[in-house]
PDB file of N, CA and C in Angstrom:
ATOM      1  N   UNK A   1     -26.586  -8.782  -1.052  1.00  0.00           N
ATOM      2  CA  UNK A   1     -25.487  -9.693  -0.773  1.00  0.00           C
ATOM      3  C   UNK A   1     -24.188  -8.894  -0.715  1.00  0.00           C
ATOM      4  N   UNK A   2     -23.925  -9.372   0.630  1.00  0.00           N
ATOM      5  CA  UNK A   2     -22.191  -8.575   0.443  1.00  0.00           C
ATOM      6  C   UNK A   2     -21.110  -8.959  -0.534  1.00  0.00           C
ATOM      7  N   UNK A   3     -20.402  -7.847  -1.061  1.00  0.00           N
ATOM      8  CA  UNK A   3     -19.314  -8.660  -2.023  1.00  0.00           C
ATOM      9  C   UNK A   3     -17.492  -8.296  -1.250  1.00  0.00           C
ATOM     10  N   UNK A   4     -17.757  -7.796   0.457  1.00  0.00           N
ATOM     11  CA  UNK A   4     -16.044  -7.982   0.454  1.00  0.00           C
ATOM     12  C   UNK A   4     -15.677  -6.662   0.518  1.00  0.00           C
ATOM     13  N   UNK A   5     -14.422  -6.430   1.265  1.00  0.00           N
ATOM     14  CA  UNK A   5     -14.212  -5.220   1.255  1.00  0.00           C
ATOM     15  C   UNK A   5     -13.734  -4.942  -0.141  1.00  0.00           C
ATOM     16  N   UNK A   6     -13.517  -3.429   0.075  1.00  0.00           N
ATOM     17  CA  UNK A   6     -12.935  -3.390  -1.486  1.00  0.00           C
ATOM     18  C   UNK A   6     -11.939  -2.832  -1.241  1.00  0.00           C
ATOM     19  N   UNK A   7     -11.277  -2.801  -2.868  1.00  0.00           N
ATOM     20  CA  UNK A   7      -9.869  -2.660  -2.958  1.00  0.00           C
ATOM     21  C   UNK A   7      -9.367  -1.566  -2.185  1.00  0.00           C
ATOM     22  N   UNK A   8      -9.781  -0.612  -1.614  1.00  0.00           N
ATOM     23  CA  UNK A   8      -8.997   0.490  -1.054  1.00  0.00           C
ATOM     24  C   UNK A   8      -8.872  -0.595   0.758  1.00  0.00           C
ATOM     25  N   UNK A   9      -9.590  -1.077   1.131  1.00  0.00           N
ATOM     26  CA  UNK A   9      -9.148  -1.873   2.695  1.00  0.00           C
ATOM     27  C   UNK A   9      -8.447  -3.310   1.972  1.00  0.00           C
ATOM     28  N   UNK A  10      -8.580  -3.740   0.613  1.00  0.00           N
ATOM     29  CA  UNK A  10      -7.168  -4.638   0.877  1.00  0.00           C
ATOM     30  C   UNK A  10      -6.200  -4.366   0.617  1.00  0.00           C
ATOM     31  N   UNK A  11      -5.670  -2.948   0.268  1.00  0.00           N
ATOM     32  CA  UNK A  11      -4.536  -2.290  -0.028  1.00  0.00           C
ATOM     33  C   UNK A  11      -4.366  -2.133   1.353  1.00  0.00           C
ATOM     34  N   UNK A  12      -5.234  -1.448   1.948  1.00  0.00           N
ATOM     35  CA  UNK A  12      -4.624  -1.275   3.472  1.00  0.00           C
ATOM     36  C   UNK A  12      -4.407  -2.582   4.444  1.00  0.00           C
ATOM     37  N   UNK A  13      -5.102  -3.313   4.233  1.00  0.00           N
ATOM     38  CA  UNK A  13      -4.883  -4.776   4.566  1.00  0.00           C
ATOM     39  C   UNK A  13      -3.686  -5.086   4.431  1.00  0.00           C
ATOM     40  N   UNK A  14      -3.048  -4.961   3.232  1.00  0.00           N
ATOM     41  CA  UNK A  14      -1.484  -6.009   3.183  1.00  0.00           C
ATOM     42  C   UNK A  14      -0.395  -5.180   3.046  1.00  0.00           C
ATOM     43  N   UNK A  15      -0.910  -3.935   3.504  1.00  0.00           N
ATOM     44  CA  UNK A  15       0.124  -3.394   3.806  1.00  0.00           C
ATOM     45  C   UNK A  15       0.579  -3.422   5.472  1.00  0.00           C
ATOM     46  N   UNK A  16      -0.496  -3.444   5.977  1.00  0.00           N
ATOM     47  CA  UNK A  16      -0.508  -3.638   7.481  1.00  0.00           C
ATOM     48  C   UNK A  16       0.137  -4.929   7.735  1.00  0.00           C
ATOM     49  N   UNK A  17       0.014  -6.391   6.907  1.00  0.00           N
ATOM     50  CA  UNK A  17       0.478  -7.036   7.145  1.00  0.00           C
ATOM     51  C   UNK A  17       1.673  -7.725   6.809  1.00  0.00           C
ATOM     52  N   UNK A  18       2.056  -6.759   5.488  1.00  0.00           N
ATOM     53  CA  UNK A  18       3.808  -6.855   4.951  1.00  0.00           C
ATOM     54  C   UNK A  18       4.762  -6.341   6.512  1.00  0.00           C
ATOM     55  N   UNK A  19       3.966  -4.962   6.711  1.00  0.00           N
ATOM     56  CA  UNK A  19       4.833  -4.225   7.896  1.00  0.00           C
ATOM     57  C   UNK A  19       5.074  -4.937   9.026  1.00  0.00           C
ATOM     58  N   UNK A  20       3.668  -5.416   9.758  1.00  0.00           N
ATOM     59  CA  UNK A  20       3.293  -6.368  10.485  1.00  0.00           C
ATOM     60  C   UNK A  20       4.851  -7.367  10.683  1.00  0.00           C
ATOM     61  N   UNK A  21       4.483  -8.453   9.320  1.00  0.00           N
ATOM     62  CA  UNK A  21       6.001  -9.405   9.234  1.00  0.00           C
ATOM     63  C   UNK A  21       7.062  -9.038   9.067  1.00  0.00           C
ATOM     64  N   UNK A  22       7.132  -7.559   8.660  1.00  0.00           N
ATOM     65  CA  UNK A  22       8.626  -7.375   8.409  1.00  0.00           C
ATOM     66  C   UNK A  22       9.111  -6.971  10.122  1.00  0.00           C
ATOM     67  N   UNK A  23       8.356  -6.421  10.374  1.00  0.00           N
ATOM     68  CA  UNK A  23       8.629  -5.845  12.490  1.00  0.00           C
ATOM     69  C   UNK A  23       8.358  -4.303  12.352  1.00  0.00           C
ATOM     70  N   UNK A  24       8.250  -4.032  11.456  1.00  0.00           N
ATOM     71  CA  UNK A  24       7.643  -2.386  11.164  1.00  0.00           C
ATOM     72  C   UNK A  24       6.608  -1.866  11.712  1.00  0.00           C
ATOM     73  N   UNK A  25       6.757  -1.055  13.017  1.00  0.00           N
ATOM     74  CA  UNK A  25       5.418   0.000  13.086  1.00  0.00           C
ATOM     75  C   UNK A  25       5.260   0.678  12.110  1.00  0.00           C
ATOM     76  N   UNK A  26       3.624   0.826  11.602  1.00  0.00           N
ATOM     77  CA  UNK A  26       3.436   1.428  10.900  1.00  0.00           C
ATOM     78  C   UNK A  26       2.049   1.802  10.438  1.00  0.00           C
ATOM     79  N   UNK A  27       1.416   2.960  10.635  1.00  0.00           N
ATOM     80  CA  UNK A  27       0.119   3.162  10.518  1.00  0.00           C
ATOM     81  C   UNK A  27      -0.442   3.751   9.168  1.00  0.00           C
ATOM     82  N   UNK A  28      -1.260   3.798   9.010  1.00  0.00           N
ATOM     83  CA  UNK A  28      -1.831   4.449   7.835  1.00  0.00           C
ATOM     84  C   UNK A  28      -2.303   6.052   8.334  1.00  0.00           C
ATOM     85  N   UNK A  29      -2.029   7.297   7.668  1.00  0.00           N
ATOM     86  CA  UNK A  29      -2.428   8.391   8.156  1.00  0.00           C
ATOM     87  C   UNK A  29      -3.684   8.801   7.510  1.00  0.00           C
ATOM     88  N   UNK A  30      -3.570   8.689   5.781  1.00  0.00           N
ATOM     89  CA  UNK A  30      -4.389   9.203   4.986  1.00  0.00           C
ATOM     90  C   UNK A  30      -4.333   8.203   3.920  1.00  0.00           C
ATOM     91  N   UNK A  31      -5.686   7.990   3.184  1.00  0.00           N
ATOM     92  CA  UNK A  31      -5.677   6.614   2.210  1.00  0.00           C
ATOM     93  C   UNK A  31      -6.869   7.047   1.500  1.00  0.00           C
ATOM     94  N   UNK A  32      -6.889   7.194   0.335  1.00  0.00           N
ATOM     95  CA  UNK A  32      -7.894   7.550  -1.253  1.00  0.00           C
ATOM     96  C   UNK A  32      -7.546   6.917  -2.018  1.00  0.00           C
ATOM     97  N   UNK A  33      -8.792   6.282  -2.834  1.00  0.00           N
ATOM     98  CA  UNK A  33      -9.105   5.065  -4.059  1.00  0.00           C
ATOM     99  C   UNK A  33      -9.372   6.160  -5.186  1.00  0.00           C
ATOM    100  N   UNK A  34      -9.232   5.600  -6.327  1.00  0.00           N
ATOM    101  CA  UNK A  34     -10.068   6.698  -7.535  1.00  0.00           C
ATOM    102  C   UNK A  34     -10.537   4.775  -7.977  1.00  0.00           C
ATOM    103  N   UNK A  35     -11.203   4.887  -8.607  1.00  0.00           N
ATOM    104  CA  UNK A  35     -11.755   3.706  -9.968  1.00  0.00           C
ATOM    105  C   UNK A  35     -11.080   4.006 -10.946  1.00  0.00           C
ATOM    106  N   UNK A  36     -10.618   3.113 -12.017  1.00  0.00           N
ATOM    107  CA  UNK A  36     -10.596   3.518 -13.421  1.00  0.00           C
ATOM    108  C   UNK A  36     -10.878   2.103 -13.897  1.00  0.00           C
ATOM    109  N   UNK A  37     -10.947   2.529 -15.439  1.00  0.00           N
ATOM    110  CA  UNK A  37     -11.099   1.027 -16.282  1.00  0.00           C
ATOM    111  C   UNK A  37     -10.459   1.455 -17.205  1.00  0.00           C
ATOM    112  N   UNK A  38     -10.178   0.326 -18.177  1.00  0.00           N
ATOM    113  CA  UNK A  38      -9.558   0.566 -19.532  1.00  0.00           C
ATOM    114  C   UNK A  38     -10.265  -0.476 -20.743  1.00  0.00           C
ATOM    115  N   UNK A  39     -10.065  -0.657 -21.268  1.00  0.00           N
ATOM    116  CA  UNK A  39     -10.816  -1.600 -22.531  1.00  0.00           C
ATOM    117  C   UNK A  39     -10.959  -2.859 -21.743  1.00  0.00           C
ATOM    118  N   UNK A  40      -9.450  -3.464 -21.127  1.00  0.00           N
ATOM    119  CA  UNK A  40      -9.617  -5.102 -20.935  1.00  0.00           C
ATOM    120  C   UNK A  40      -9.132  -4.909 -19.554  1.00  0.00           C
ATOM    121  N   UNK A  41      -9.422  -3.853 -18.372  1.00  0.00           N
ATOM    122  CA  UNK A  41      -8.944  -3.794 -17.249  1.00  0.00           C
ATOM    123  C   UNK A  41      -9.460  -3.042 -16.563  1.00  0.00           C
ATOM    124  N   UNK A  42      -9.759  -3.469 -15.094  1.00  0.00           N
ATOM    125  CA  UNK A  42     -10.741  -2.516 -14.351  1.00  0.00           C
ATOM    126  C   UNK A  42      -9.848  -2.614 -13.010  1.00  0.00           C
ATOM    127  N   UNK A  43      -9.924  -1.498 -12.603  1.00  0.00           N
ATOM    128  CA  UNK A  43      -8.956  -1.436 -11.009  1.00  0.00           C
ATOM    129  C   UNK A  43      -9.239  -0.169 -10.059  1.00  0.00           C
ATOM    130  N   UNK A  44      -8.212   0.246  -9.532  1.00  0.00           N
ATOM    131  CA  UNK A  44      -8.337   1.202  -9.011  1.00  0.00           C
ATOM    132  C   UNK A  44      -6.697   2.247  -8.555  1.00  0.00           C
ATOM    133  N   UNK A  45      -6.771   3.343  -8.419  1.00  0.00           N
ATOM    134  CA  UNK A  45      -5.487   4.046  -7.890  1.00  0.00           C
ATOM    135  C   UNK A  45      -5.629   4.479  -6.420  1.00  0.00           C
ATOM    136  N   UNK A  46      -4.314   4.238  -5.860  1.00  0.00           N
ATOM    137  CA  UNK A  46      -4.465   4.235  -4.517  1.00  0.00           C
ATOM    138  C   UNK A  46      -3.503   5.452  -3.905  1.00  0.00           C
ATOM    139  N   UNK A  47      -3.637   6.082  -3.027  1.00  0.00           N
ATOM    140  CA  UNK A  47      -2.480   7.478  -2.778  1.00  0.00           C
ATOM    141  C   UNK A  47      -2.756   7.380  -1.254  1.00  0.00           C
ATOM    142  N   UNK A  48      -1.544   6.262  -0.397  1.00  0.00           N
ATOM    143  CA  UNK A  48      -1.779   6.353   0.908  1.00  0.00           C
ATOM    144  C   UNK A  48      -0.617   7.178   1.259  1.00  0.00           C
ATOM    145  N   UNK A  49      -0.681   7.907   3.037  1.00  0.00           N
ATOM    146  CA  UNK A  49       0.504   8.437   3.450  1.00  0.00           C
ATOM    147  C   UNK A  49       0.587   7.653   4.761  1.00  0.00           C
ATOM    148  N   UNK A  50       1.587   6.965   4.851  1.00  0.00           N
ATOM    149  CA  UNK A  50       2.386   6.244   6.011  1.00  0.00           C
ATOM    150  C   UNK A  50       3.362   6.724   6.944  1.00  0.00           C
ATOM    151  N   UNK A  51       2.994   6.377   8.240  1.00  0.00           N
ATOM    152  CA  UNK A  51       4.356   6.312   9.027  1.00  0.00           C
ATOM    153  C   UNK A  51       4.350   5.532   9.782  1.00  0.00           C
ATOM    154  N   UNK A  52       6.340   4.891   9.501  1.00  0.00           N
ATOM    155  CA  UNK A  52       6.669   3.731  10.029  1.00  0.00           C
ATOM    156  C   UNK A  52       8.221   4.374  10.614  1.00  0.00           C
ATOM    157  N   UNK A  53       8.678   3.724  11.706  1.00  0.00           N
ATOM    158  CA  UNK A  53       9.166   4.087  12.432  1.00  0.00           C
ATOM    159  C   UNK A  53      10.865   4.154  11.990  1.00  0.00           C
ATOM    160  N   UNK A  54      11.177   5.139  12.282  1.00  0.00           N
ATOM    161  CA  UNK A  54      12.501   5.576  11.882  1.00  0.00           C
ATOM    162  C   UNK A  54      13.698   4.604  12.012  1.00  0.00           C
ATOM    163  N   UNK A  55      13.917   3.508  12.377  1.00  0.00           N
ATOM    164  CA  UNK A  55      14.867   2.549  12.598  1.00  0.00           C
ATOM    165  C   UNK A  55      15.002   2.453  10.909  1.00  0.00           C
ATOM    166  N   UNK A  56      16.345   0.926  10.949  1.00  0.00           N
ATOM    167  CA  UNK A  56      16.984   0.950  10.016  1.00  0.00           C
ATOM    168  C   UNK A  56      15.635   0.031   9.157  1.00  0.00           C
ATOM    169  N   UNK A  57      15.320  -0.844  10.121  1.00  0.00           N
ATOM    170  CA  UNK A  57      14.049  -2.079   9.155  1.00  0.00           C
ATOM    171  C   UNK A  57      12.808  -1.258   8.882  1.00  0.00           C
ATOM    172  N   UNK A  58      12.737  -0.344   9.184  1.00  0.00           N
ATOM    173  CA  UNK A  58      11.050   0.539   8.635  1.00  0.00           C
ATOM    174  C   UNK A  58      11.749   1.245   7.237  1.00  0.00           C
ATOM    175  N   UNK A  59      13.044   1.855   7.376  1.00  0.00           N
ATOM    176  CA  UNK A  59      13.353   2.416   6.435  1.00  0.00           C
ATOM    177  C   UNK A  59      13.824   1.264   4.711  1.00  0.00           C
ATOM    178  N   UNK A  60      13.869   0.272   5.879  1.00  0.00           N
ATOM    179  CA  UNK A  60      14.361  -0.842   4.419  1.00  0.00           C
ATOM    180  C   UNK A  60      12.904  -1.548   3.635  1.00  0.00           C
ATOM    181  N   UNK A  61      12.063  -1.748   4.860  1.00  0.00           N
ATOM    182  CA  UNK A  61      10.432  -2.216   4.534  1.00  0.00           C
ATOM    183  C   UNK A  61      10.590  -1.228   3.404  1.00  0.00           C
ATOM    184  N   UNK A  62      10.037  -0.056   3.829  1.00  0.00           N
ATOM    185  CA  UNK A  62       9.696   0.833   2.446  1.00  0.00           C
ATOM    186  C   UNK A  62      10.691   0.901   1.292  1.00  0.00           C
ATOM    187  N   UNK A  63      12.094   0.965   1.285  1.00  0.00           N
ATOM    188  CA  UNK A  63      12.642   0.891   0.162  1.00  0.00           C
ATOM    189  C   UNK A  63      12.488  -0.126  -0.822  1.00  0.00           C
ATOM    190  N   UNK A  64      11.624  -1.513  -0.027  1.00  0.00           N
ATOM    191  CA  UNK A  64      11.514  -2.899  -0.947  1.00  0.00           C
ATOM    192  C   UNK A  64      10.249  -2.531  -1.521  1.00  0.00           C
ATOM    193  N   UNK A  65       9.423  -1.557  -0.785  1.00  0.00           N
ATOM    194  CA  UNK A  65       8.131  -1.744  -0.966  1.00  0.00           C
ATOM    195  C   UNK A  65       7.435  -2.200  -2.432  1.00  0.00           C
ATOM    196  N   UNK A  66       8.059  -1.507  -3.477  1.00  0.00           N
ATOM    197  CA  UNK A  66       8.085  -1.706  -4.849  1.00  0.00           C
ATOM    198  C   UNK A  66       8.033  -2.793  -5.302  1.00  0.00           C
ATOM    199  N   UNK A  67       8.440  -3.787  -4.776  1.00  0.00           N
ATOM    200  CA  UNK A  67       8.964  -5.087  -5.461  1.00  0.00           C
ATOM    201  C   UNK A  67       8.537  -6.395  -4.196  1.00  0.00           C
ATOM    202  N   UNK A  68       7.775  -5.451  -3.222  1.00  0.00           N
ATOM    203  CA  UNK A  68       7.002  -6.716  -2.595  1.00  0.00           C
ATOM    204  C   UNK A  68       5.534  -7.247  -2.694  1.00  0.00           C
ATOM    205  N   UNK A  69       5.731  -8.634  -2.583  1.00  0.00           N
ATOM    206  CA  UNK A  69       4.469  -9.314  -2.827  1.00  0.00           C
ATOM    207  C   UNK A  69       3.676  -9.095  -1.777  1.00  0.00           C
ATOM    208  N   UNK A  70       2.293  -8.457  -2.233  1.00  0.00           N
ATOM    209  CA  UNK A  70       1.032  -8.394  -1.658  1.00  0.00           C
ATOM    210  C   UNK A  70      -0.186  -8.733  -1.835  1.00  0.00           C
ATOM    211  N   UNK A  71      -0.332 -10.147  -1.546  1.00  0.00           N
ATOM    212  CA  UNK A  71      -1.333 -10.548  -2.052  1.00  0.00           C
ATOM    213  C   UNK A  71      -2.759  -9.909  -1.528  1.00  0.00           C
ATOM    214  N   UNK A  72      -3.372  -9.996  -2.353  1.00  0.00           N
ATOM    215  CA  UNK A  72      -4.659  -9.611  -1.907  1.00  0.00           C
ATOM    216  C   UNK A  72      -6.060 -10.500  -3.183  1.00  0.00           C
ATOM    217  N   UNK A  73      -7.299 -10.759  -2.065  1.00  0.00           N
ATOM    218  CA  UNK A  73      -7.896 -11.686  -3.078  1.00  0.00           C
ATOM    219  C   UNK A  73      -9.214 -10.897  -3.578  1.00  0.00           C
ATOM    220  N   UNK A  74      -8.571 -10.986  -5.327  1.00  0.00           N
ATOM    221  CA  UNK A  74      -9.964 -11.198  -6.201  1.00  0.00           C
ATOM    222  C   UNK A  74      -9.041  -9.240  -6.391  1.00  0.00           C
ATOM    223  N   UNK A  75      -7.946  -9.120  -6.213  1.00  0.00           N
ATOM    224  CA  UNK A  75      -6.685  -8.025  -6.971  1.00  0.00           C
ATOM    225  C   UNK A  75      -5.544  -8.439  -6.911  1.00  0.00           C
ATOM    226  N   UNK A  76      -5.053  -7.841  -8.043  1.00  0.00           N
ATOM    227  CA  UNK A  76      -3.494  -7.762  -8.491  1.00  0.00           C
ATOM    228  C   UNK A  76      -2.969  -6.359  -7.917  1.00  0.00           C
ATOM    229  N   UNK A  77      -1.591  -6.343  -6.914  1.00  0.00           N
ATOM    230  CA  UNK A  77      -0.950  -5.127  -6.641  1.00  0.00           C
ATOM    231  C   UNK A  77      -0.097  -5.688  -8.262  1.00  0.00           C
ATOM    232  N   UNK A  78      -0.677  -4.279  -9.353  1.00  0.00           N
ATOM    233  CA  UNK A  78       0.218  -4.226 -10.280  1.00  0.00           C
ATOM    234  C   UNK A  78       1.135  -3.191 -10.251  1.00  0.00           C
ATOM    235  N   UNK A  79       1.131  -1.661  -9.446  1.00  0.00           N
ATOM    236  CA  UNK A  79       2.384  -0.913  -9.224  1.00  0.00           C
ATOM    237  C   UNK A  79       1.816  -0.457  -7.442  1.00  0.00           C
ATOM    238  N   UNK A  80       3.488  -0.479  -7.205  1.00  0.00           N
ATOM    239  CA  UNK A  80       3.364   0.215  -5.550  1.00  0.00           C
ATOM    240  C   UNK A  80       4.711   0.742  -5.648  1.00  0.00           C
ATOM    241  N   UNK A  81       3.991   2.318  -5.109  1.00  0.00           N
ATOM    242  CA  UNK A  81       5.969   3.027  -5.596  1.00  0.00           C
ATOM    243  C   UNK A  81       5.589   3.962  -4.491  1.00  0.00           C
ATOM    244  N   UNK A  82       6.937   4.034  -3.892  1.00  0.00           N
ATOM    245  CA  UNK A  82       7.092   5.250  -2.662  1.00  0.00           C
ATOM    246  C   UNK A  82       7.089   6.285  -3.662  1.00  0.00           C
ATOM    247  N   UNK A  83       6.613   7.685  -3.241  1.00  0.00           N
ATOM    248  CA  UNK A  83       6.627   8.175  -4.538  1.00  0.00           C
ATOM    249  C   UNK A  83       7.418  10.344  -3.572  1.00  0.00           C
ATOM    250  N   UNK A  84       7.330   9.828  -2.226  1.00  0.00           N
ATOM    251  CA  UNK A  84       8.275  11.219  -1.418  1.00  0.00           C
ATOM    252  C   UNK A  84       8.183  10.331   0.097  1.00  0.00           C
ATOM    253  N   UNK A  85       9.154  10.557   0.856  1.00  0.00           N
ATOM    254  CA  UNK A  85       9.466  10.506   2.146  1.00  0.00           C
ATOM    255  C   UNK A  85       9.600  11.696   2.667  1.00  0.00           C
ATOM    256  N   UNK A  86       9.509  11.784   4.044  1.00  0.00           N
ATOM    257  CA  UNK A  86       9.910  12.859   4.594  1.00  0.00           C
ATOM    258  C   UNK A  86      10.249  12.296   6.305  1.00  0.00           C
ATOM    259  N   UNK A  87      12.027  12.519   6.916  1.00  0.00           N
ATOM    260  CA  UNK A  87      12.371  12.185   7.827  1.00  0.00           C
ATOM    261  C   UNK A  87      12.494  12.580   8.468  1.00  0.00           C
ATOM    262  N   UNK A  88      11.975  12.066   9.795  1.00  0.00           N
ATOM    263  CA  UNK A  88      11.668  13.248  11.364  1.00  0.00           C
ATOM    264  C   UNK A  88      12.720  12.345  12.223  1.00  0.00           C
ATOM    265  N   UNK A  89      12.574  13.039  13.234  1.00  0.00           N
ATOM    266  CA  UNK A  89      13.718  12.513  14.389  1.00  0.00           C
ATOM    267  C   UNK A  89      13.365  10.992  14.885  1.00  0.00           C
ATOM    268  N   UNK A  90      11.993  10.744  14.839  1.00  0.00           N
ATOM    269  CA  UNK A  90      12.052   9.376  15.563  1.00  0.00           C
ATOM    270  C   UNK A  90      10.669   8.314  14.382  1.00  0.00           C
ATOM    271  N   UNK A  91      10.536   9.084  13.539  1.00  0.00           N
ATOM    272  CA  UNK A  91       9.419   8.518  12.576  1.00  0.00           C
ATOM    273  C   UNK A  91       9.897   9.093  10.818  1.00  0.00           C
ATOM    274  N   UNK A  92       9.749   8.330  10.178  1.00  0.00           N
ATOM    275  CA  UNK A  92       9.636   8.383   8.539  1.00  0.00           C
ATOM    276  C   UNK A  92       7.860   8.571   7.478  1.00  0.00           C
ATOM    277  N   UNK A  93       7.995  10.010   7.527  1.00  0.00           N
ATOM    278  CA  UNK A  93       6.532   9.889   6.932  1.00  0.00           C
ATOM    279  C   UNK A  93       6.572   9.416   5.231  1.00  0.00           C
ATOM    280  N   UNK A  94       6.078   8.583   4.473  1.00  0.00           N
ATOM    281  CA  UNK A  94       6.323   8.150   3.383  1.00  0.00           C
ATOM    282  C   UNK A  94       4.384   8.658   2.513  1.00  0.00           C
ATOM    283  N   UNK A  95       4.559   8.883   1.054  1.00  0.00           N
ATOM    284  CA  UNK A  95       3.692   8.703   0.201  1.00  0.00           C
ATOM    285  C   UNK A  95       3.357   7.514  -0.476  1.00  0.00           C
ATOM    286  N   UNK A  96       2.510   7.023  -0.826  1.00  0.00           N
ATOM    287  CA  UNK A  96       2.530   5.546  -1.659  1.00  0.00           C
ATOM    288  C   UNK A  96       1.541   5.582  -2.974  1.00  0.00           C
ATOM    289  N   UNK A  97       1.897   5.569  -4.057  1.00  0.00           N
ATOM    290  CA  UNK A  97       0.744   5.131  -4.978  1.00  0.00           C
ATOM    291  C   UNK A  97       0.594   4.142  -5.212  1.00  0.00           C
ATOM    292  N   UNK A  98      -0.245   3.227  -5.242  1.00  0.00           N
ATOM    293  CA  UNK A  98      -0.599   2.345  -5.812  1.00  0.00           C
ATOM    294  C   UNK A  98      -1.294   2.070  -7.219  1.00  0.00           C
ATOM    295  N   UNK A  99      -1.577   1.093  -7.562  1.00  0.00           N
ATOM    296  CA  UNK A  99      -2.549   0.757  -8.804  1.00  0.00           C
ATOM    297  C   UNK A  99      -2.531  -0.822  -8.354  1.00  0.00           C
ATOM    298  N   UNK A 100      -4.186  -0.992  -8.126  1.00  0.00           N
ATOM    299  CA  UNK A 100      -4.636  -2.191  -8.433  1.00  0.00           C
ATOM    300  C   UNK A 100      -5.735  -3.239  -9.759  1.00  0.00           C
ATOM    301  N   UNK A 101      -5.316  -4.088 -10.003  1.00  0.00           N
ATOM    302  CA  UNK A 101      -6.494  -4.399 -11.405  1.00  0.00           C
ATOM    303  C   UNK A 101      -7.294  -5.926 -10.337  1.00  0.00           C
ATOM    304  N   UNK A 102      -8.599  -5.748 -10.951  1.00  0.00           N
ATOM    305  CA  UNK A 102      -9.322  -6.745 -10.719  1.00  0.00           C
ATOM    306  C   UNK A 102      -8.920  -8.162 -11.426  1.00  0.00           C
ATOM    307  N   UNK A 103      -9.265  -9.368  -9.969  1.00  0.00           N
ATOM    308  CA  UNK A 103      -8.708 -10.231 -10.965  1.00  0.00           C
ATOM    309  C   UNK A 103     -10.317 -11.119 -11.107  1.00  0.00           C
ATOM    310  N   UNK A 104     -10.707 -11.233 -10.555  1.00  0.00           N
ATOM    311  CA  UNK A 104     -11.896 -12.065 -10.023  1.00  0.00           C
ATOM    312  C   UNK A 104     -13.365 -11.176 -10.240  1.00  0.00           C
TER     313      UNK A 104
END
């Protein structure tokens, strides 16, 4: 029985679709999950590299990125932090970590 993608394609999932609504091109270049657990928490860490397009709204998408809601079902986005940028003439390459916990 299938159980769903997992957390590393719904991280990429809502991120595609935060960018998506905000008007942001923006692709995924490189994207790695680790697992972890803890006593009362099971999730995963996420380390994507993005690029979204050098205008003023790709550069503001990512500065909110931290503090935007991404839902995703059966996880919690509990941290999402730009964590280095790097700016080219017509594109913004960005780092992202994540951490997700299971909710479901």
């Amino acid at each position: 029985m299938a159980r769903g993608p997992d957390a590393g394609a719904l991280v990429e999932r809502a991120l595609n679709l935060s960018a998506a609504a905000a008007g942001v091109p923006m692709r995924i270049v490189e994207a790695s999950a680790t697992r972890w657990a803890s006593a009362t928490f099971a999730g995963a860490r996420h380390v994507l590299d993005l690029e979204v397009g050098g205008d003023r709204a790709s550069r503001a998408w990512l500065g909110a990125l931290g503090e935007a809601e991404l839902p995703m079902r059966g996880q919690l986005m509990a941290d999402c932090t730009v964590v280095a940028t790097r700016v080219g003439e017509r594109s913004v390459c960005a780092r992202v970590e994540a951490l997700t916990v299971e909710t479901a």
